[in-house]
Every structure is written in C-alpha cells, then in structure tokens.
Protein backbone atom coordinates (compact mmCIF):
# COMPACT_ATOMS: atom_id res chain seq x y z
CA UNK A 1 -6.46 -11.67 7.63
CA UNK A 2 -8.23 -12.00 4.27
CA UNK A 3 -8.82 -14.79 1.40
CA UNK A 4 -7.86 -15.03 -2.47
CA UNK A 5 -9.05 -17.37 -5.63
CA UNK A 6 -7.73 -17.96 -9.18
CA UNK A 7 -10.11 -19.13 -11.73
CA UNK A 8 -9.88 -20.00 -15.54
CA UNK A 9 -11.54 -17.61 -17.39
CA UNK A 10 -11.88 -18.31 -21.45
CA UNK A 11 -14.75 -15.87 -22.17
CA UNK A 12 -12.76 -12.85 -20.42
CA UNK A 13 -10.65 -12.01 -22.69
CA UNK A 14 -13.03 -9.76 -24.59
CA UNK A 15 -15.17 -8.77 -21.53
CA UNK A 16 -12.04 -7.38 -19.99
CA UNK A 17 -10.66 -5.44 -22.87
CA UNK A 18 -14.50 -4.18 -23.42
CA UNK A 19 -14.38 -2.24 -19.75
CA UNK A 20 -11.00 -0.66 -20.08
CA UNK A 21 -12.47 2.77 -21.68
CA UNK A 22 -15.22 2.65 -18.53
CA UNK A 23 -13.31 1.89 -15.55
CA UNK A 24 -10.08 3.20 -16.65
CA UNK A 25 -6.63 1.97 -14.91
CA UNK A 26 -3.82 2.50 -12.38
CA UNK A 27 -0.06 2.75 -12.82
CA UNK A 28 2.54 3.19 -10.07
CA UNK A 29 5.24 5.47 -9.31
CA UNK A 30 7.33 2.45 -7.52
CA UNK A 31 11.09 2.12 -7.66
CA UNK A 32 12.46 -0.24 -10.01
CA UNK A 33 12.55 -3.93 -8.35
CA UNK A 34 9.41 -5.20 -7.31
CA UNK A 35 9.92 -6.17 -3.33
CA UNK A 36 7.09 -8.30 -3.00
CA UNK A 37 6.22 -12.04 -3.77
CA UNK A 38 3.11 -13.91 -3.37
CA UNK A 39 2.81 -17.60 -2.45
CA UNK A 40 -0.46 -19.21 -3.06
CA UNK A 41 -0.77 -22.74 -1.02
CA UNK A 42 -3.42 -24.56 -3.25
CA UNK A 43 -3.74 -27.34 -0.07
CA UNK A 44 -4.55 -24.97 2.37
CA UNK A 45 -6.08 -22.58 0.44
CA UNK A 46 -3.67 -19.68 2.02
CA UNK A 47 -2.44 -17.06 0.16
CA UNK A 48 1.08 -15.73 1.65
CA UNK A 49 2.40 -12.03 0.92
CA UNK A 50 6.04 -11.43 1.55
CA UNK A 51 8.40 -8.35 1.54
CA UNK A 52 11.88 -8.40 1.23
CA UNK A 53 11.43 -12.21 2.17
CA UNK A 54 9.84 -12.12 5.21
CA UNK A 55 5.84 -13.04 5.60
CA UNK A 56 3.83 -10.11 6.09
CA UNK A 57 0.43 -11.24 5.92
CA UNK A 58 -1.56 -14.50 5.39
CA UNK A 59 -5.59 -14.44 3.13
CA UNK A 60 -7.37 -17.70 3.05
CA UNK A 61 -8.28 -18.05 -0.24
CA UNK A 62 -10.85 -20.61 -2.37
CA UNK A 63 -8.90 -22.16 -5.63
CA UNK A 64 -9.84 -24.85 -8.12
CA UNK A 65 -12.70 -27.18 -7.87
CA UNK A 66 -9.41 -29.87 -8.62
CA UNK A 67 -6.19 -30.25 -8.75
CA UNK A 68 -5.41 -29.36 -12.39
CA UNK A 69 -7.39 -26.43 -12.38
CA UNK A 70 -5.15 -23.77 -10.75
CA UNK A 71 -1.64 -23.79 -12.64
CA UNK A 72 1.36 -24.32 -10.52
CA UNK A 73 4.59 -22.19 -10.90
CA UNK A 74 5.66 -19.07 -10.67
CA UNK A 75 4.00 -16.30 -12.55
CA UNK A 76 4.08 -12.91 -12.91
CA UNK A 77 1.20 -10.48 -12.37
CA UNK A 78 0.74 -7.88 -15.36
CA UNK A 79 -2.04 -6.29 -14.92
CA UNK A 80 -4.56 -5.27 -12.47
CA UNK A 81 -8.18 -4.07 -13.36
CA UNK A 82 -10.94 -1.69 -10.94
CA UNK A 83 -14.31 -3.70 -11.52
CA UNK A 84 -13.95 -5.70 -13.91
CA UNK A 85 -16.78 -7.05 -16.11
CA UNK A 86 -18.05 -10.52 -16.18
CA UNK A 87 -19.94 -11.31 -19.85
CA UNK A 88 -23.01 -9.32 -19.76
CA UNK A 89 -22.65 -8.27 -16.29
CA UNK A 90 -21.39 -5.03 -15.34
CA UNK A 91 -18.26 -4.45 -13.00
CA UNK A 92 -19.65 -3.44 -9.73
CA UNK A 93 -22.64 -5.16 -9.90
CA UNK A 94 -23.40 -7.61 -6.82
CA UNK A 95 -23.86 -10.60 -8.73
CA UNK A 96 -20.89 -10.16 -11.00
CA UNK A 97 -18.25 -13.67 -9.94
CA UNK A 98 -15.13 -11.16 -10.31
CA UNK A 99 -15.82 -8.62 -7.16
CA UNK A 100 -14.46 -5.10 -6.93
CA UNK A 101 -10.44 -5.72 -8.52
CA UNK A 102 -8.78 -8.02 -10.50
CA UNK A 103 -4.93 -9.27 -10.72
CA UNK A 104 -3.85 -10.76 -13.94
CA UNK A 105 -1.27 -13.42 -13.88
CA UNK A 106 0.84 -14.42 -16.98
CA UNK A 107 0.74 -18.00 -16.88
CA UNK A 108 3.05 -19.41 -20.02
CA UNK A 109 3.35 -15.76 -21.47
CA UNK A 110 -0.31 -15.39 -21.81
CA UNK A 111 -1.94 -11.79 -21.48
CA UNK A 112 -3.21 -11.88 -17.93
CA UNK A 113 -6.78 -12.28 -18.18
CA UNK A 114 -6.91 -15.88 -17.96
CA UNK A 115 -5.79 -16.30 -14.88
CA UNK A 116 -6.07 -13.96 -12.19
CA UNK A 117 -6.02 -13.02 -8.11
CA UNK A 118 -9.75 -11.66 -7.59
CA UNK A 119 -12.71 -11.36 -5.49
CA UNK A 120 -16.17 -13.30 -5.22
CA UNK A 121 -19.84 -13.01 -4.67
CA UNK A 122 -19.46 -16.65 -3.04
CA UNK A 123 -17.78 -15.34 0.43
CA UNK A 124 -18.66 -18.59 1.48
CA UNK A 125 -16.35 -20.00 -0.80
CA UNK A 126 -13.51 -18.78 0.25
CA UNK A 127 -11.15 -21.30 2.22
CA UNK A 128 -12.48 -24.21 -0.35
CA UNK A 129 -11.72 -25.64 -3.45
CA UNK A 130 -14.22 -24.10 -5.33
CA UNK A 131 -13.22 -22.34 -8.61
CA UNK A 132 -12.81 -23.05 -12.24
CA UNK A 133 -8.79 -21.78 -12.00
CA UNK A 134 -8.21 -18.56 -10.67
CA UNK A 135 -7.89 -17.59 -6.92
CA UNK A 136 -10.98 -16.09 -4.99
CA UNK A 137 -10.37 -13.63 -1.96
CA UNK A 138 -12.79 -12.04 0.19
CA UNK A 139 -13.61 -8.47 -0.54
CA UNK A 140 -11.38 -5.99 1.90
CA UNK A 141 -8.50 -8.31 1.76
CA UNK A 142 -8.28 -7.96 -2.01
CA UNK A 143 -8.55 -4.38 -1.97
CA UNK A 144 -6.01 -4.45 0.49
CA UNK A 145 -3.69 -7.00 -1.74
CA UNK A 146 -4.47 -4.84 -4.86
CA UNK A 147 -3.10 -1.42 -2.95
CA UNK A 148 0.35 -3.35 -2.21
CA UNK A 149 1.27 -5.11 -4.56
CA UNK A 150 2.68 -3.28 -8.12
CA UNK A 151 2.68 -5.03 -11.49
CA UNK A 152 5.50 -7.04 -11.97
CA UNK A 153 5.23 -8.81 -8.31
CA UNK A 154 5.62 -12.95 -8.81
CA UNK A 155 3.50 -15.55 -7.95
CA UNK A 156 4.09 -18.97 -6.29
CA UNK A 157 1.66 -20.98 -6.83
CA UNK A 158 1.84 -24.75 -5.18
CA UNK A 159 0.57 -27.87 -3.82
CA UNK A 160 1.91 -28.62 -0.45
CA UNK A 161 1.71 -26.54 3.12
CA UNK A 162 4.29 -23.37 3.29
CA UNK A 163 7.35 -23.14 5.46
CA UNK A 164 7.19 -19.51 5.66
CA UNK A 165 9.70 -18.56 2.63
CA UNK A 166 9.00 -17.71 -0.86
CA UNK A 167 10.41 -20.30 -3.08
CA UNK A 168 9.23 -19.43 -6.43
CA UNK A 169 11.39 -18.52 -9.56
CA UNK A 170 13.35 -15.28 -8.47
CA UNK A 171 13.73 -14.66 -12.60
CA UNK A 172 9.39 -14.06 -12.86
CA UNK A 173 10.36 -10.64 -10.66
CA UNK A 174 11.22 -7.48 -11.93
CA UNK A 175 15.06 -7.07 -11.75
CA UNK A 176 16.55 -3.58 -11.14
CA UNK A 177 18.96 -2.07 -13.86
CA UNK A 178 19.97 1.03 -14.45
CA UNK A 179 21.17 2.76 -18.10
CA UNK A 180 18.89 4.02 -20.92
CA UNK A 181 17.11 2.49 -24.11
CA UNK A 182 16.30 4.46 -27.28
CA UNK A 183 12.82 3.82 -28.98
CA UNK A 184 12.83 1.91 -32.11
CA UNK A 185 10.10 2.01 -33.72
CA UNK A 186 7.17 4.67 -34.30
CA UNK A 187 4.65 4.66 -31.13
CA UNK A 188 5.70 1.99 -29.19
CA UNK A 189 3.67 1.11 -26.40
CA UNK A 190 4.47 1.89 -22.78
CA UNK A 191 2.27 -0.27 -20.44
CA UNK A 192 1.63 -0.43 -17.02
CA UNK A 193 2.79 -3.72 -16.83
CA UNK A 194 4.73 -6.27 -18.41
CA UNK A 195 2.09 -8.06 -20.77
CA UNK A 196 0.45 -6.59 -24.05
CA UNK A 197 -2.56 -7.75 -21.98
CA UNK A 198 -1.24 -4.62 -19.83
CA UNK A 199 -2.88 -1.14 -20.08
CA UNK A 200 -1.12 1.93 -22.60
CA UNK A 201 -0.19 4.85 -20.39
CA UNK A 202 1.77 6.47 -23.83
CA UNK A 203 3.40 5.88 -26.84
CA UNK A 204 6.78 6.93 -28.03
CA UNK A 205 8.28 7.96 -30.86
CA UNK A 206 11.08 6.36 -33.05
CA UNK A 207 14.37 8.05 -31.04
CA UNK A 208 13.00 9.00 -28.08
CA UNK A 209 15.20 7.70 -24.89
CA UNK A 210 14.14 6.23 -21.88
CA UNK A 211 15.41 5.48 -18.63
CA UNK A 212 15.80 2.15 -17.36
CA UNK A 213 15.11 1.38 -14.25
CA UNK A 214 14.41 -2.96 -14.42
CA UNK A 215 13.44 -5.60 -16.54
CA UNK A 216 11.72 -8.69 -15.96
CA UNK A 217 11.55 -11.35 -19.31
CA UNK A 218 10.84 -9.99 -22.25
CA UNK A 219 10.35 -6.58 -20.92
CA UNK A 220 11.75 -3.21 -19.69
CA UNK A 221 11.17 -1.38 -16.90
CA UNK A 222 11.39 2.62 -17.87
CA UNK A 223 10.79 5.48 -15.96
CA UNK A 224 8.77 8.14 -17.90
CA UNK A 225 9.15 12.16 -18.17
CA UNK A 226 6.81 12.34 -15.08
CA UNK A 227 8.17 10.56 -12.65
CA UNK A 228 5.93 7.70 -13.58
CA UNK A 229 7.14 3.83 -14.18
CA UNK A 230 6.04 1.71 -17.12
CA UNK A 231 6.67 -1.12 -19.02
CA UNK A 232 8.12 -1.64 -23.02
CA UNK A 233 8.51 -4.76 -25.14
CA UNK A 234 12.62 -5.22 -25.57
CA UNK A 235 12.21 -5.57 -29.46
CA UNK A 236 10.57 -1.92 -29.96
CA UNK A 237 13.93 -0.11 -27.81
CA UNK A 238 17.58 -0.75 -28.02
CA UNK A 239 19.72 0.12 -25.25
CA UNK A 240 22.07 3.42 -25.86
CA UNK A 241 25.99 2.71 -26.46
CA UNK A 242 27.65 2.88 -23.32
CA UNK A 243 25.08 1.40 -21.33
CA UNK A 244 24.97 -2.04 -19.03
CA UNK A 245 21.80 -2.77 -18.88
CA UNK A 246 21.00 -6.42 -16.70
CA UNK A 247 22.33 -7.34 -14.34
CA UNK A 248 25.75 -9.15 -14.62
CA UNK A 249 24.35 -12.60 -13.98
CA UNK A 250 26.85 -13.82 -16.50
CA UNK A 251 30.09 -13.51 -15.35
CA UNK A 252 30.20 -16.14 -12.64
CA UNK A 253 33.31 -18.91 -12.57
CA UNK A 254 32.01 -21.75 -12.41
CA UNK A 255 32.22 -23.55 -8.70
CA UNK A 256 30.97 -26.43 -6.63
CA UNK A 257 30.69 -27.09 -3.07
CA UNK A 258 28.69 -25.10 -0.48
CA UNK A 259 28.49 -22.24 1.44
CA UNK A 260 27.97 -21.23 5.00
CA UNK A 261 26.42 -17.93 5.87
CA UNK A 262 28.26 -16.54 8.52
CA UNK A 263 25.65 -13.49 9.50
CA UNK A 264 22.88 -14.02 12.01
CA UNK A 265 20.35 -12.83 9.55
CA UNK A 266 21.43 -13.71 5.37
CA UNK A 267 19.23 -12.12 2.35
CA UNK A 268 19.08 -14.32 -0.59
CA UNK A 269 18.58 -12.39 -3.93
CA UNK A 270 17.31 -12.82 -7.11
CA UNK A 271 20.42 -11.47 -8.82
CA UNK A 272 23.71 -10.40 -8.19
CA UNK A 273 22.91 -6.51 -6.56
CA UNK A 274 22.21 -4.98 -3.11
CA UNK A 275 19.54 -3.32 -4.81
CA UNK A 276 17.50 -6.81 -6.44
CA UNK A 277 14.27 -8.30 -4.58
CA UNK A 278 15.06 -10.26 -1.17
CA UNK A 279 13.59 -13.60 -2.34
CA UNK A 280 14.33 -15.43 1.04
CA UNK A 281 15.74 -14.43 4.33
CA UNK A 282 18.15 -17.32 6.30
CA UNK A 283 19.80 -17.92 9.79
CA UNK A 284 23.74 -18.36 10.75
CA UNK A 285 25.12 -21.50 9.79
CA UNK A 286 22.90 -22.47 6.81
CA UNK A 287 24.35 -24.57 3.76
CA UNK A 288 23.51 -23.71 0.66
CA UNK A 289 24.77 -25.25 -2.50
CA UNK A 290 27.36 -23.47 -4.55
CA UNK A 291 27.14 -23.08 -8.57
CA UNK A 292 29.36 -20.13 -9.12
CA UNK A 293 31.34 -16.88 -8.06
CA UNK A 294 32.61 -13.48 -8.69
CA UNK A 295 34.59 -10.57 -7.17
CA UNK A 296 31.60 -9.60 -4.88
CA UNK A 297 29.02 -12.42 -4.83
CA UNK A 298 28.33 -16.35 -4.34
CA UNK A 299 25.73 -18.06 -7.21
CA UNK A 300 23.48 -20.67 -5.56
CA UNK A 301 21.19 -23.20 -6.02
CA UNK A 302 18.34 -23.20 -3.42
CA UNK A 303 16.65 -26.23 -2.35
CA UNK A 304 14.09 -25.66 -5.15
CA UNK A 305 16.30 -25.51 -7.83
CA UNK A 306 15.96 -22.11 -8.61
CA UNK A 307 19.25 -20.05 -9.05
CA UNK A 308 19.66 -17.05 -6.80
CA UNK A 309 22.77 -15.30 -5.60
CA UNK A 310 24.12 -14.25 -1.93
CA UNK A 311 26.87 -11.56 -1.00
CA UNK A 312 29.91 -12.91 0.13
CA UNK A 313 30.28 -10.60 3.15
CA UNK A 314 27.58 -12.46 4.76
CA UNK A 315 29.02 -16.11 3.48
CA UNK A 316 31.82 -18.49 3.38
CA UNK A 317 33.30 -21.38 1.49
CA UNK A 318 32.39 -24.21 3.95
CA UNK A 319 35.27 -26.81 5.02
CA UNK A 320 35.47 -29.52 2.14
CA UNK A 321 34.55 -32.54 3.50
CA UNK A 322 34.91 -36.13 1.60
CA UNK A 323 32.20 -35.74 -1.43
CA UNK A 324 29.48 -37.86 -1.43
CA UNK A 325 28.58 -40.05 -4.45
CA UNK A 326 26.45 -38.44 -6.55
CA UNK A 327 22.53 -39.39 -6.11
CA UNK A 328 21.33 -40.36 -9.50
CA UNK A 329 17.58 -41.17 -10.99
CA UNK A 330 17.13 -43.34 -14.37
CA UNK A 331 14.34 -42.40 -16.58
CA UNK A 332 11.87 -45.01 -16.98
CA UNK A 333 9.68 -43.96 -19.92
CA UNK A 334 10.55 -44.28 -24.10
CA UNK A 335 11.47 -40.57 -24.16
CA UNK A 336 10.91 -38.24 -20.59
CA UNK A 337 10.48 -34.20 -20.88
CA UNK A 338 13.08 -32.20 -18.88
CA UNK A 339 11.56 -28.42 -18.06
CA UNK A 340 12.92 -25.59 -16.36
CA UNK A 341 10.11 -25.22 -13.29
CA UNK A 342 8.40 -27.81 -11.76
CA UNK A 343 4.99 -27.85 -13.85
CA UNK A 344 3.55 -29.84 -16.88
CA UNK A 345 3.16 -26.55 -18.56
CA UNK A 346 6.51 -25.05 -17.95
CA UNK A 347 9.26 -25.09 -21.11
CA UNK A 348 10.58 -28.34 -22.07
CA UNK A 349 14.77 -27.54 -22.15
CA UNK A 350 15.46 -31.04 -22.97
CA UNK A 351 14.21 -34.47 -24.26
CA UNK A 352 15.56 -37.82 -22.83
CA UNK A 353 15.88 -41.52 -23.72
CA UNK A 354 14.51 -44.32 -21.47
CA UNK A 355 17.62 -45.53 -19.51
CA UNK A 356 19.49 -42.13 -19.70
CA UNK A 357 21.09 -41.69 -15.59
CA UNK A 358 20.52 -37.84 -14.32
CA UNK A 359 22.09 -36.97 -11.14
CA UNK A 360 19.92 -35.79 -8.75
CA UNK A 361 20.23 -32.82 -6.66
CA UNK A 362 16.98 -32.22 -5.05
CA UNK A 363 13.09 -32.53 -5.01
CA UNK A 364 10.28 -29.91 -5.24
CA UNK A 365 7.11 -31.79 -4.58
CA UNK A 366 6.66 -34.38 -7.46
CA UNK A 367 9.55 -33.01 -9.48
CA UNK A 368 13.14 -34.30 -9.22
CA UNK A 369 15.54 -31.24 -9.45
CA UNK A 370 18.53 -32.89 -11.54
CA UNK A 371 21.70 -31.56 -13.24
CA UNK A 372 22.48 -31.64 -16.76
CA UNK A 373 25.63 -32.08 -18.64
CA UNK A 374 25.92 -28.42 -19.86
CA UNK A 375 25.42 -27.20 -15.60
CA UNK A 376 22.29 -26.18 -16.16
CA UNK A 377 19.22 -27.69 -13.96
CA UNK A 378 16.23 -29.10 -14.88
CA UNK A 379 13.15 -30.56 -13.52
CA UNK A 380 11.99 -33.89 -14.65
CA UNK A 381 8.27 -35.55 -12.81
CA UNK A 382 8.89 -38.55 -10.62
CA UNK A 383 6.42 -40.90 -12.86
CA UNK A 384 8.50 -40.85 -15.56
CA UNK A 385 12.23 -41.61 -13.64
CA UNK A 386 13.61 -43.75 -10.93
C-alpha cells in the first residue's frame, strides 16, 4: 500500500526547468490510449489507481493544509521528473520537500509544475492534510506509481469517500486514433507528454509525417521512427488527406431514455472504440441514461455528468415506462456561472439570469448536473440555485 500529496508550488517553475539538463527524462514506448486513471480522495487522503476500470491499488496520501488548496477535477498528468529540485536545494538531497520523482498535473492548461503527484521528507505527513496543494506519497509507493503510470494518465481529484469507480472526465485521457499528420512548421516540438511544460525528445521538420496513434485536448499522440511515443501541439501538424483522425464522437442521433446492460460484466468507455480507455466497469441490469446512438454504440451520461459511450452488444433499450416530470432547480443569484466540470476553476460554458429554471439531471457533490437547451450538460454550484 503506499501514500501520495499534491502541493502548490509558485517558485517551481524555474527550479524545475533549471534541473532538466542534470537529471535528464523518461519517455515511454506505450500503446496509444492511456489505460490507467487515478482518483485522489482529498477526505480520506487515499489515492486510488485503476486499470481498465477496475481498482488496482490504494496509497494513503497527505493533501492540502485546507480545502481550497488541492484543485478538484480531473486533470491530466504531463510530465514526470527523476529528482526534482526544490529552490536552492538539490534533487536527491534528504531535506529537499519534493522526494525522489515528481508527476506534473495540468490543472486549467497550465504546464505541470504547479501542481503535481510527489514524494516528501515529512513521512509523517502522509495520511493528513498537510500540504500547500499538491499530493504527498511516501517514498516506494511513488516510485512504484511513477513506473505505471505513462504521461497522459487522468486525474480525479475530489472531496467525498470513493465507491470504487473512476468517475472523472473520460475526455482528460488520451484517446486512441489511428491515421497520420504532416509537420507544419520548421522544428516542431515532440514532447514526452502533452504540455509545453513536457520534455523535447526531437524536433521535426516542415513535411515530415507522423503516425498517429491518440490525442488527448489540444494534442497528438505520434509514434516516432523508433518505435518511441510522443506528444505534438495540433497547430504545428495537419492531418494527411485521406485520414480520420478522432474518434467519431460526432455522429450520434440524438436519443433519450435509458439503457440496460444485458452482460454480467459491462465496460464503459471514454469514446466510441473497443480500443479507448475502460473508464468504469458495471454489473447486469444497470440503468444508465441515454443521450445518443449509432450503428455500433450507445452515448451516455453517467451519474457524474460526464459523457461516455457503451457497445450495444452488451446493452439494451430498456422498456419505456411513463416519464417522470422533469426535476428542475431555479437559480437564485443576479447572474449564476454554468461550467463544464464540477469546480470553481473549470470553464464557464454559460452565464444565467436569477430566476432562469434548469432541469436537473443529477448531483456530483456540491454541483447540480443540469441540461441545457442546446443538449449539452453543465454544472452549476448548489449556493447559487434552488
């Protein structure tokens, strides 16, 4: 069993960037789609790891001093670091705060060394509240978390005791794909992870072609000449003619009602292939709400909110019953923020009037998961609606 922190961490920035010429960095050979998730439970100080939805292994973890401290979301991790440096302190030494490794986390597109998965020369911190921000884990089982995991792996971060499934935003994890993108512009950067706050393994020259193998946000994953997997910003490549690309995550019918999965064991993926990360795992017989279909799959909306999708060999239409009347929630301030995750920092999709009826469709902790007008879902906090 083992422990992890997060801590906010203003003055690393340069510190970090300093070290990379010393310690040097690691990049991974790993197939396209990233088939792990992380859940961090800020109450209980756990940290959960997950593959192909099922719980693998729990790390009691220290995170921040209070509540506000530790962002909550999902988030991906770009970048990890071999002893890294702490202002004038070297990495490796015993009284550096960091420890031996270092996982990066892009909280609202930042670089990754804000906010990070790392280790601590507090053990006895670990299992408290007891950091600035980032998440603290005892020595062997970070080195052990830092072996498994790749870049591109999300992050669940949360208030609230686990149920034993990953529940985060399946869009924060690297998506497979397949097809080729040509470079664009002279030298572009290949990373090891999806973040400029990521380390160069190569640049490439205007023309050269690439093979795509994922893509998670803003960026692509490629695999390189030797068998090696990086990552490239989408506005330095274009794809070639011919080629797909994403996933096809947009042609869905629109739909409503539920499903029933009919198998005694369901996955529940991010996107629409047989190939995309397992995000949760369910039994025979459980209802999940329906958003959409195609040919070959169901599009659902999972008791979070979050969009994910489920084959329909393993699901059915369930028997229409006599709809219920619509649960609805009234905002209550002059003008309420709508986002698209439950956090104060995530995007804000929409503004509201005071007065304005949303229906409601769910709850994820102090959030209200509502629908808006155009289909899409939001998340709007419970102190400013009714």
């Amino acid at each position: 069993m083992g422990r992890a922190t997060v801590r906010h961490l203003k003055w690393f920035v340069p510190t970090l960037i300093a070290i990379t010429v010393a310690f040097g960095f690691f990049y991974t050979t790993a197939g396209a789609a990233s088939n792990y998730q992380v859940e961090i439970d800020k109450t209980n100080n756990k940290l959960h790891l997950y593959k192909n939805g099922e719980l693998k292994q729990t790390y009691p973890v220290a995170t921040g001093r209070t509540e506000e401290l530790t962002p909550e979301g999902t988030f991906t991790m770009v970048v990890k670091i071999n002893k890294p440096g702490w202002k004038n302190i070297p990495g490796g030494d015993p009284n550096n705060p960091l420890g031996e490794k270092w996982l990066g986390l892009s909280v609202n597109g930042d670089n990754g060394r804000t906010y990070g998965i790392h280790g601590t020369n507090k053990p006895e911190s670990i299992g408290t509240h007891a950091s600035s921000g980032c998440v603290r884990m005892k020595k062997e089982d970070l080195i052990e978390l830092y072996n498994t995991i790749p870049e591109g792996t999300p992050v669940w971060i949360h208030k609230g005791a686990s149920t034993g499934k990953w529940s985060g935003d399946p869009s924060f994890a690297v998506q497979p794909t397949q097809g080729k993108v040509k470079v664009t512009v002279n030298l572009a950067n290949v990373r090891t992870g999806p973040s400029i706050g990521a380390f160069i393994i190569q640049q490439e020259k205007t023309g050269v072609i690439l093979e795509l193998t994922g893509f998670v946000k803003d960026w692509y994953q490629v695999k390189l000449e030797n068998g090696k997997i990086g990552y490239i910003h989408n506005s330095t490549v274009t794809k070639v003619s011919g080629q797909t690309g994403n996933s096809p995550v947009a042609s869905f019918t629109p739909k409503s009602g539920t499903i029933v999965t009919t198998e005694s064991v369901v996955n529940i993926r991010s996107t629409p292939s047989l190939s995309a990360p397992i995000v949760q795992k369910v039994q025979q017989g459980t209802k999940i709400t329906l958003t959409g279909e195609n040919k070959d799959w169901f599009r659902v909306q999972l008791t979070t909110g979050y969009t994910a999708y489920v084959h329909k060999s393993v699901a059915k239409l369930a028997t229409p019953s006599t709809p219920a009347q619509p649960q609805m929630v009234t905002v209550t301030v002059n003008l309420a923020n709508i986002r698209n995750a439950p956090s104060q920092k995530a995007t804000i999709i929409m503004r509201v009037a005071k007065g304005t009826k949303l229906e409601k469709t769910g709850t994820n902790g102090e959030w209200f998961i509502v629908k808006l007008k155009d289909g899409r879902t939001g998340f709007i906090h419970n102190s400013v609606a009714q």
